[in-house]
PDB file of N, CA and C in Angstrom:
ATOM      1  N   UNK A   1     -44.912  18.621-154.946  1.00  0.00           N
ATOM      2  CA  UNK A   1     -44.603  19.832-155.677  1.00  0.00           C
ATOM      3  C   UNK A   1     -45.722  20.064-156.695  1.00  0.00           C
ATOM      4  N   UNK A   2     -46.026  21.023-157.065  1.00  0.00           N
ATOM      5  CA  UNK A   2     -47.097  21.825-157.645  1.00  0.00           C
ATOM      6  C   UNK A   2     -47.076  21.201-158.990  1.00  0.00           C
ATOM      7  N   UNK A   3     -47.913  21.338-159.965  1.00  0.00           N
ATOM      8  CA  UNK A   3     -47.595  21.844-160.903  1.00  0.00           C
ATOM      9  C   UNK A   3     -47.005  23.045-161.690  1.00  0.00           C
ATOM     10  N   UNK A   4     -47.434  24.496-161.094  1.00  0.00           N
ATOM     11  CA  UNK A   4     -46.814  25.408-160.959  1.00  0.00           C
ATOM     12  C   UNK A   4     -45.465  25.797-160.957  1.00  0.00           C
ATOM     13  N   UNK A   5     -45.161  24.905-159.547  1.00  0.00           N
ATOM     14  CA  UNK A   5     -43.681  24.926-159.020  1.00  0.00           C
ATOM     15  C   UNK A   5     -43.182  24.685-159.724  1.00  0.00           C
ATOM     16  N   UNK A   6     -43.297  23.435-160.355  1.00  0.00           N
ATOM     17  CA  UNK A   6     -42.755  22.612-161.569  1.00  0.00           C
ATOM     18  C   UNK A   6     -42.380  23.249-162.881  1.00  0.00           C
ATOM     19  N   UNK A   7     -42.655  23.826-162.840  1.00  0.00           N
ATOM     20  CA  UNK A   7     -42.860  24.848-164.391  1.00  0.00           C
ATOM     21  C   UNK A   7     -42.028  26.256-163.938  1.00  0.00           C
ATOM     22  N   UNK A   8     -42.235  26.982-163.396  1.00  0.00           N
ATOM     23  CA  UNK A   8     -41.207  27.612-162.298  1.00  0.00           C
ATOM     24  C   UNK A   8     -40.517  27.028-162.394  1.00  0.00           C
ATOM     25  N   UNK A   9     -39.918  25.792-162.122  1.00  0.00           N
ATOM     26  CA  UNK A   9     -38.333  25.516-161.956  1.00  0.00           C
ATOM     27  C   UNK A   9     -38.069  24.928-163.202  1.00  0.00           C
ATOM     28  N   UNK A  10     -38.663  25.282-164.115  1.00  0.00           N
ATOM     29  CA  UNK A  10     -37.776  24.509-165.223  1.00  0.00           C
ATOM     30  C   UNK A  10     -37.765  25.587-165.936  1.00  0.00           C
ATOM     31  N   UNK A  11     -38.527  26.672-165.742  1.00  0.00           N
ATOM     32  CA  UNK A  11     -38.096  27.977-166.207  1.00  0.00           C
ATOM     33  C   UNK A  11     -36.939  28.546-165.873  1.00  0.00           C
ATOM     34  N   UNK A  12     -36.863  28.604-164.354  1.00  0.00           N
ATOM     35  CA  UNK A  12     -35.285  28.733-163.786  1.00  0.00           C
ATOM     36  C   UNK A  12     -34.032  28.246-164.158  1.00  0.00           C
ATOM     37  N   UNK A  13     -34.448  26.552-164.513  1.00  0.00           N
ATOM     38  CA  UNK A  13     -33.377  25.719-165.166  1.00  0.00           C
ATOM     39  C   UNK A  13     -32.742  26.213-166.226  1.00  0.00           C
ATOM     40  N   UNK A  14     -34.100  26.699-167.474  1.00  0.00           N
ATOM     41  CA  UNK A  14     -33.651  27.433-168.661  1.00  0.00           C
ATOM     42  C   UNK A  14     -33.131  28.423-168.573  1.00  0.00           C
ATOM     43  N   UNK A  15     -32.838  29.209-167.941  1.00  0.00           N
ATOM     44  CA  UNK A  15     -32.802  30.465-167.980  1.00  0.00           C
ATOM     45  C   UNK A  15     -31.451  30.787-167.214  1.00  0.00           C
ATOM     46  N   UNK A  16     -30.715  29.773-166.292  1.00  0.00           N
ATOM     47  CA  UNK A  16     -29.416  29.388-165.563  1.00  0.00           C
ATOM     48  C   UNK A  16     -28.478  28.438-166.909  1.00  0.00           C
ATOM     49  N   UNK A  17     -29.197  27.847-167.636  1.00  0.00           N
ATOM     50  CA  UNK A  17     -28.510  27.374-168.606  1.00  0.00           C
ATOM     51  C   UNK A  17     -28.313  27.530-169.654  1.00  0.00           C
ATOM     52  N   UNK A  18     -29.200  29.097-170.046  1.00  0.00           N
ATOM     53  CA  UNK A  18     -29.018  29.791-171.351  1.00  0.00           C
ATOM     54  C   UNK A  18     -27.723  30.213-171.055  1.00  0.00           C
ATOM     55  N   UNK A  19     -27.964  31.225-169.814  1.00  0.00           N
ATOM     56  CA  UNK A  19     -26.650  32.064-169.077  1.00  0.00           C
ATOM     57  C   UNK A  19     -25.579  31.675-168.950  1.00  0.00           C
ATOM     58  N   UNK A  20     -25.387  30.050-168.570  1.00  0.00           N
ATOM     59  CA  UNK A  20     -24.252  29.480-168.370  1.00  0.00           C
ATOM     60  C   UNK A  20     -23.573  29.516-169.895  1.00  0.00           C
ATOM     61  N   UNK A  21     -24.449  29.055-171.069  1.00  0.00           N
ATOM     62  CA  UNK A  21     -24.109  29.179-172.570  1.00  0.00           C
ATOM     63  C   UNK A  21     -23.375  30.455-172.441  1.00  0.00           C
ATOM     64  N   UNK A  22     -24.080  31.405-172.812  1.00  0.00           N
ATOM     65  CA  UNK A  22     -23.875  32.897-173.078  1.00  0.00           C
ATOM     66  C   UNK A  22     -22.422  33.064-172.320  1.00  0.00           C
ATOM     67  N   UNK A  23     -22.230  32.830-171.312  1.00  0.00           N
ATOM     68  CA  UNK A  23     -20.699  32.796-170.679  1.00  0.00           C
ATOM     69  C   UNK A  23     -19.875  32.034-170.789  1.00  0.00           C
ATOM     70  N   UNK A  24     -20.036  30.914-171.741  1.00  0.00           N
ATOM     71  CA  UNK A  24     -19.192  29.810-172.621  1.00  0.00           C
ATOM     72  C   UNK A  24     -18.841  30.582-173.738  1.00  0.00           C
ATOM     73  N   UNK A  25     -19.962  31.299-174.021  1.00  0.00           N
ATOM     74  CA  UNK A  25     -19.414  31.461-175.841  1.00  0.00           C
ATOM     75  C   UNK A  25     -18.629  32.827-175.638  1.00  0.00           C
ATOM     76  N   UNK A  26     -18.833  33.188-174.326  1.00  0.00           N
ATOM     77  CA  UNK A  26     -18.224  34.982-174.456  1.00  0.00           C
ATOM     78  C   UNK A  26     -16.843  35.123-174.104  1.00  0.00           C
ATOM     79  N   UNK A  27     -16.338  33.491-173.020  1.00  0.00           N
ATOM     80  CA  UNK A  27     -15.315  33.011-172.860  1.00  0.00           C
ATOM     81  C   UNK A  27     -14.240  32.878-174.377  1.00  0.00           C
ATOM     82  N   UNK A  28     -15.195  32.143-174.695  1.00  0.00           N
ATOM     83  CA  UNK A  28     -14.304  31.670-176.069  1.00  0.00           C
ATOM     84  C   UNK A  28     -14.160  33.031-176.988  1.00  0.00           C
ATOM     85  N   UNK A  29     -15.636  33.678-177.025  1.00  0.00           N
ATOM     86  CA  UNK A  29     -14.594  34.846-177.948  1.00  0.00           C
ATOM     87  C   UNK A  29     -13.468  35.582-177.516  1.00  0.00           C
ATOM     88  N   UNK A  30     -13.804  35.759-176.050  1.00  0.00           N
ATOM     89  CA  UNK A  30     -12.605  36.450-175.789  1.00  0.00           C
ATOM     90  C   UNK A  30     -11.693  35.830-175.376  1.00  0.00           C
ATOM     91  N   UNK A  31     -11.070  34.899-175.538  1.00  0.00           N
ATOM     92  CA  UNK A  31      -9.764  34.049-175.464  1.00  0.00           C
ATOM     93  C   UNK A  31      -9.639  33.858-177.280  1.00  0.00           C
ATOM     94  N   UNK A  32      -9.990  33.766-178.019  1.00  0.00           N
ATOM     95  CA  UNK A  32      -9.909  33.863-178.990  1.00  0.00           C
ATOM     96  C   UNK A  32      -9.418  35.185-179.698  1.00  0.00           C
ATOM     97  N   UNK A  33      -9.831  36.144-179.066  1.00  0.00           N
ATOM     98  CA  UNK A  33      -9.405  37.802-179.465  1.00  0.00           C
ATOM     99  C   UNK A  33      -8.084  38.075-178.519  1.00  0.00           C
ATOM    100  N   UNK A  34      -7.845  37.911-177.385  1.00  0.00           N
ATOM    101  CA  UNK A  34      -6.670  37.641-176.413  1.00  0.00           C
ATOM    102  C   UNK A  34      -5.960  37.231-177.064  1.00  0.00           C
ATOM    103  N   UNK A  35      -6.066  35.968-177.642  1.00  0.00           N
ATOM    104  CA  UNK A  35      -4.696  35.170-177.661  1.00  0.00           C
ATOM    105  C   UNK A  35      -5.257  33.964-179.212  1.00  0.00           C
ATOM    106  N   UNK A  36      -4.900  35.244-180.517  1.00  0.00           N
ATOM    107  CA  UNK A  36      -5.680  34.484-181.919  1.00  0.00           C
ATOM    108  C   UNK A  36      -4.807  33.340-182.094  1.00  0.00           C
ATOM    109  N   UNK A  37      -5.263  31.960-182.717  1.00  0.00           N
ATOM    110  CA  UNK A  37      -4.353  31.213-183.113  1.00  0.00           C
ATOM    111  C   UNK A  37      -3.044  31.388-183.536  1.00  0.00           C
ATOM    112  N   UNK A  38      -2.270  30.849-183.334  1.00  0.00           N
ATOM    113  CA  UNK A  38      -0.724  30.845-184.321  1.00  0.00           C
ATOM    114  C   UNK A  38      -1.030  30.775-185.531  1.00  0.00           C
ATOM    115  N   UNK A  39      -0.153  31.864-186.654  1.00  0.00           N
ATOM    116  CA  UNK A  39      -0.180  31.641-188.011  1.00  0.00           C
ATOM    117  C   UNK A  39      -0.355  30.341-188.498  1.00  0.00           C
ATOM    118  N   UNK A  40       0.448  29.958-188.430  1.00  0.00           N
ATOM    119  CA  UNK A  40       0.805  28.079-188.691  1.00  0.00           C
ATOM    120  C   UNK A  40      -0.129  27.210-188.436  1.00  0.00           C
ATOM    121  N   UNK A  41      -0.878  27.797-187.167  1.00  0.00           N
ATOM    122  CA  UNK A  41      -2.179  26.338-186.932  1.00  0.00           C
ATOM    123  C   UNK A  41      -3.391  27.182-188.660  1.00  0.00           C
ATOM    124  N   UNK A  42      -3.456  25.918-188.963  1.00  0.00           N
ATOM    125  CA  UNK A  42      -4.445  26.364-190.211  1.00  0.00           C
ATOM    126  C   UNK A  42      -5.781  25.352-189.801  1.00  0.00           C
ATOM    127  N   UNK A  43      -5.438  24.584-188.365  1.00  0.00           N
ATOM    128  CA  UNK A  43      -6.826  23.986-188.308  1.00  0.00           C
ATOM    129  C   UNK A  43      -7.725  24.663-187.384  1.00  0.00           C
ATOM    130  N   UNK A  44      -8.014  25.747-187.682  1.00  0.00           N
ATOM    131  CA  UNK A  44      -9.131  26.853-186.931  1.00  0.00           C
ATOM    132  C   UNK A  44      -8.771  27.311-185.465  1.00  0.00           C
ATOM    133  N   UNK A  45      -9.600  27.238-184.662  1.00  0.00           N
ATOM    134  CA  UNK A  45      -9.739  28.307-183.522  1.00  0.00           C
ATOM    135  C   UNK A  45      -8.707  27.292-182.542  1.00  0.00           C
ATOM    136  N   UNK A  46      -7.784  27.745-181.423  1.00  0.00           N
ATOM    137  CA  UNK A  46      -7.371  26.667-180.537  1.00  0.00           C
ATOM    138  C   UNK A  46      -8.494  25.282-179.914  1.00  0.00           C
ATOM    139  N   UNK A  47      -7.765  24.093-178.840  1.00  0.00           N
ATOM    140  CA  UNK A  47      -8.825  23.685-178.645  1.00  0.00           C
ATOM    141  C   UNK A  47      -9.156  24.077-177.408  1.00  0.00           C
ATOM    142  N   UNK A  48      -9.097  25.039-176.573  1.00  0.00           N
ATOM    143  CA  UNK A  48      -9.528  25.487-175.666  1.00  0.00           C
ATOM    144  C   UNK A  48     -11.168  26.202-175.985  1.00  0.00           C
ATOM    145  N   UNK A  49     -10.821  27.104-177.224  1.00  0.00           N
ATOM    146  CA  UNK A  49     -11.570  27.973-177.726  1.00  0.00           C
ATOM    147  C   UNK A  49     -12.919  26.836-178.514  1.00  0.00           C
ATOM    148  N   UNK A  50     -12.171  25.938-179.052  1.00  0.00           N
ATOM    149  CA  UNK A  50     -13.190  24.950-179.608  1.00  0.00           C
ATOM    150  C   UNK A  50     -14.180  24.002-178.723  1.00  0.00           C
ATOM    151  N   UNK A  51     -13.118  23.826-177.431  1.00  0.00           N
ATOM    152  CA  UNK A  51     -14.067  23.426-175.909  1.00  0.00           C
ATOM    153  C   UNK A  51     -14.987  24.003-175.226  1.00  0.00           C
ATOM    154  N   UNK A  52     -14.667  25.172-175.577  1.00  0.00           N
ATOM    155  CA  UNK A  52     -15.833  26.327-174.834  1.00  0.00           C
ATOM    156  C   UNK A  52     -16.953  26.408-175.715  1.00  0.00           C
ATOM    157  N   UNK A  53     -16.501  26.375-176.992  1.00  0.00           N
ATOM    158  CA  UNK A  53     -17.839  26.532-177.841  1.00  0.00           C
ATOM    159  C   UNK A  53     -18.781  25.590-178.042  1.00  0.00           C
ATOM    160  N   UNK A  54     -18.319  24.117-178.073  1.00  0.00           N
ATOM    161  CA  UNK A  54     -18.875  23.076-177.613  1.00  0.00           C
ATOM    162  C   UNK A  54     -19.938  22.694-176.923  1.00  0.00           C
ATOM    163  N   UNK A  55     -18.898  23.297-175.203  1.00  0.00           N
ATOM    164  CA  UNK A  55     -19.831  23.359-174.214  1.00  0.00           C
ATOM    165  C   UNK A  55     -20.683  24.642-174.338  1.00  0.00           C
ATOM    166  N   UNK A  56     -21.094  25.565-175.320  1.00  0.00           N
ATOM    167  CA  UNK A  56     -21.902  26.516-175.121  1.00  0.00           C
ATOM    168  C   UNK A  56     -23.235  26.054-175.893  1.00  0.00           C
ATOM    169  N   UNK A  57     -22.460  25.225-177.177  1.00  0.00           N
ATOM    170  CA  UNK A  57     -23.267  24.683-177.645  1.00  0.00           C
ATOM    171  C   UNK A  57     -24.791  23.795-177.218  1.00  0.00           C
ATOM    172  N   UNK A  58     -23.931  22.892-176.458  1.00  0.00           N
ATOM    173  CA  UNK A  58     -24.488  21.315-175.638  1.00  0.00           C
ATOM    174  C   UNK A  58     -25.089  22.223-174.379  1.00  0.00           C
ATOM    175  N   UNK A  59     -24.584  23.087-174.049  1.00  0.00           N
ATOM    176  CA  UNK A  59     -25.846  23.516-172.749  1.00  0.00           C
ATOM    177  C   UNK A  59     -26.824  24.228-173.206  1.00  0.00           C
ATOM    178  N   UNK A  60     -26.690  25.136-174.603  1.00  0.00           N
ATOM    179  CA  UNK A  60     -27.647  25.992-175.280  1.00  0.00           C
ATOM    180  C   UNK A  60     -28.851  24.285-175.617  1.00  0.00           C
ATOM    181  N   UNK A  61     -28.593  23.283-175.710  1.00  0.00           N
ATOM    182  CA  UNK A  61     -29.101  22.204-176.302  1.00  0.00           C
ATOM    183  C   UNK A  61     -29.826  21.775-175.099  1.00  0.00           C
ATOM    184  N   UNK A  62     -29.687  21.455-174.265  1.00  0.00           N
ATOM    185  CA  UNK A  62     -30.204  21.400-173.048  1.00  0.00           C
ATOM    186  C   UNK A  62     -31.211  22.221-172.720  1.00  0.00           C
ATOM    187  N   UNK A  63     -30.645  23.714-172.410  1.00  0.00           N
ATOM    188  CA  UNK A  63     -31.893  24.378-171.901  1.00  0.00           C
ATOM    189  C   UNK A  63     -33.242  24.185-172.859  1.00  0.00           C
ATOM    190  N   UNK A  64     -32.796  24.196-174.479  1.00  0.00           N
ATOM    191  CA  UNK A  64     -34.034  23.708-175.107  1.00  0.00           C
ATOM    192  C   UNK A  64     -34.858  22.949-175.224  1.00  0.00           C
ATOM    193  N   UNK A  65     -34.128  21.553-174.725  1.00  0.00           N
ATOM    194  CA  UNK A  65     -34.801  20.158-174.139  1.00  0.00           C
ATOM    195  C   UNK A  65     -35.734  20.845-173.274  1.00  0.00           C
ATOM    196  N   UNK A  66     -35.308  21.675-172.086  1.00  0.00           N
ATOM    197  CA  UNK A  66     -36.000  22.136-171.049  1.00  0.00           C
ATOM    198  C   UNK A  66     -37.016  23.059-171.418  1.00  0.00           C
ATOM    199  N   UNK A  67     -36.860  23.535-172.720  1.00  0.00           N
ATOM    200  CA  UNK A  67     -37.750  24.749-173.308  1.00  0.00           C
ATOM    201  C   UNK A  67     -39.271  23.654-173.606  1.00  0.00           C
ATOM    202  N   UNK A  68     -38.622  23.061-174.392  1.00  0.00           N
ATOM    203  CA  UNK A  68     -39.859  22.050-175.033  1.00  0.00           C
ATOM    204  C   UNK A  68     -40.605  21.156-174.199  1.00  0.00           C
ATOM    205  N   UNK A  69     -40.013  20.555-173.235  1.00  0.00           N
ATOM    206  CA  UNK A  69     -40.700  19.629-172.106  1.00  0.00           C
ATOM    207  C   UNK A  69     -41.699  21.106-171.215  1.00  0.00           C
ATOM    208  N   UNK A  70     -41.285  22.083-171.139  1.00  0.00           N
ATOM    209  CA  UNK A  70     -42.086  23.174-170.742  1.00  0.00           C
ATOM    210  C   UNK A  70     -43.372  23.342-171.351  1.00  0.00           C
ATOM    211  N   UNK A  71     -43.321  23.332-172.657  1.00  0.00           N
ATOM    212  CA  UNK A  71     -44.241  23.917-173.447  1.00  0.00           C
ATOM    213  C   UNK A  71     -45.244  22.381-173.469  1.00  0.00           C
ATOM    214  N   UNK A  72     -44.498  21.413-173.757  1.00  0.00           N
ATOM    215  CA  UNK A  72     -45.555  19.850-173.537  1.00  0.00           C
ATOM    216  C   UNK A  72     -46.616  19.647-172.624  1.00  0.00           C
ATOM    217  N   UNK A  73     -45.575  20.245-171.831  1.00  0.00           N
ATOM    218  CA  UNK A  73     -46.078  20.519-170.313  1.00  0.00           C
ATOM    219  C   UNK A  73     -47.476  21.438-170.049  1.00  0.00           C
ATOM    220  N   UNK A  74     -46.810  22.439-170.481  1.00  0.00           N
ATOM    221  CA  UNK A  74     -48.058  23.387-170.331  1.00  0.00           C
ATOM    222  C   UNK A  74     -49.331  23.110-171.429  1.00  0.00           C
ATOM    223  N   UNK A  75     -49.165  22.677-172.724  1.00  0.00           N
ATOM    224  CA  UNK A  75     -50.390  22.769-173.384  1.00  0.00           C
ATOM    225  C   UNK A  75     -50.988  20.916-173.024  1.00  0.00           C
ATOM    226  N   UNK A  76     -50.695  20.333-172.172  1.00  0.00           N
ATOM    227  CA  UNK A  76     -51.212  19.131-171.409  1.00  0.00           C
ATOM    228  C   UNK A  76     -52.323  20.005-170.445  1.00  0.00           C
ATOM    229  N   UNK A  77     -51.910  20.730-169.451  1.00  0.00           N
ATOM    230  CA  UNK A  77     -52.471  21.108-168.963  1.00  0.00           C
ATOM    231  C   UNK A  77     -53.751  22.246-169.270  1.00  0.00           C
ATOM    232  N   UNK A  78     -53.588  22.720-170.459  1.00  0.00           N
ATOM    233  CA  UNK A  78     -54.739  23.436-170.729  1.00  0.00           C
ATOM    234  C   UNK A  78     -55.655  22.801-171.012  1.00  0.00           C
ATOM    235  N   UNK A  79     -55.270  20.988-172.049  1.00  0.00           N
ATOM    236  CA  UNK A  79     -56.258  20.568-172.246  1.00  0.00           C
ATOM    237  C   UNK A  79     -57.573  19.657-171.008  1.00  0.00           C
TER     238      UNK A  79
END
């Protein structure tokens, strides 16, 4: 596999795992606006809503791993 290729697909990677984020967190708002906590819970958002955000979190964290090994990547190769 290329170098090229390589870089290409980790662009792809990022960019499937921003998306996957972005549809974690849009989940949670809108289950959160659907269906707001019970008065009574005073410990914040459900944990469904707190699972999704999590995981939007930890994959937004990821693709950045993937952002930065990109960029390592590429200014290796210029030099």
């Amino acid at each position: 596999m290329s170098q090229t290729q390589i870089a290409i697909d980790m662009n792809a990677a990022k960019n499937a795992l921003r998306e996957v984020a972005n549809q974690s967190y849009n989940l949670a708002m809108g289950l959160q606006n659907a269906a707001p906590a019970q008065v009574m819970q005073t410990s914040g958002p459900s944990r469904s809503v707190q699972y999704l955000l999590e995981t939007s979190l930890q994959i937004n964290k990821a693709s950045k791993t993937i952002e930065e090994l990109a960029l390592l990547d590429s200014s290796k190769r210029v030099l």
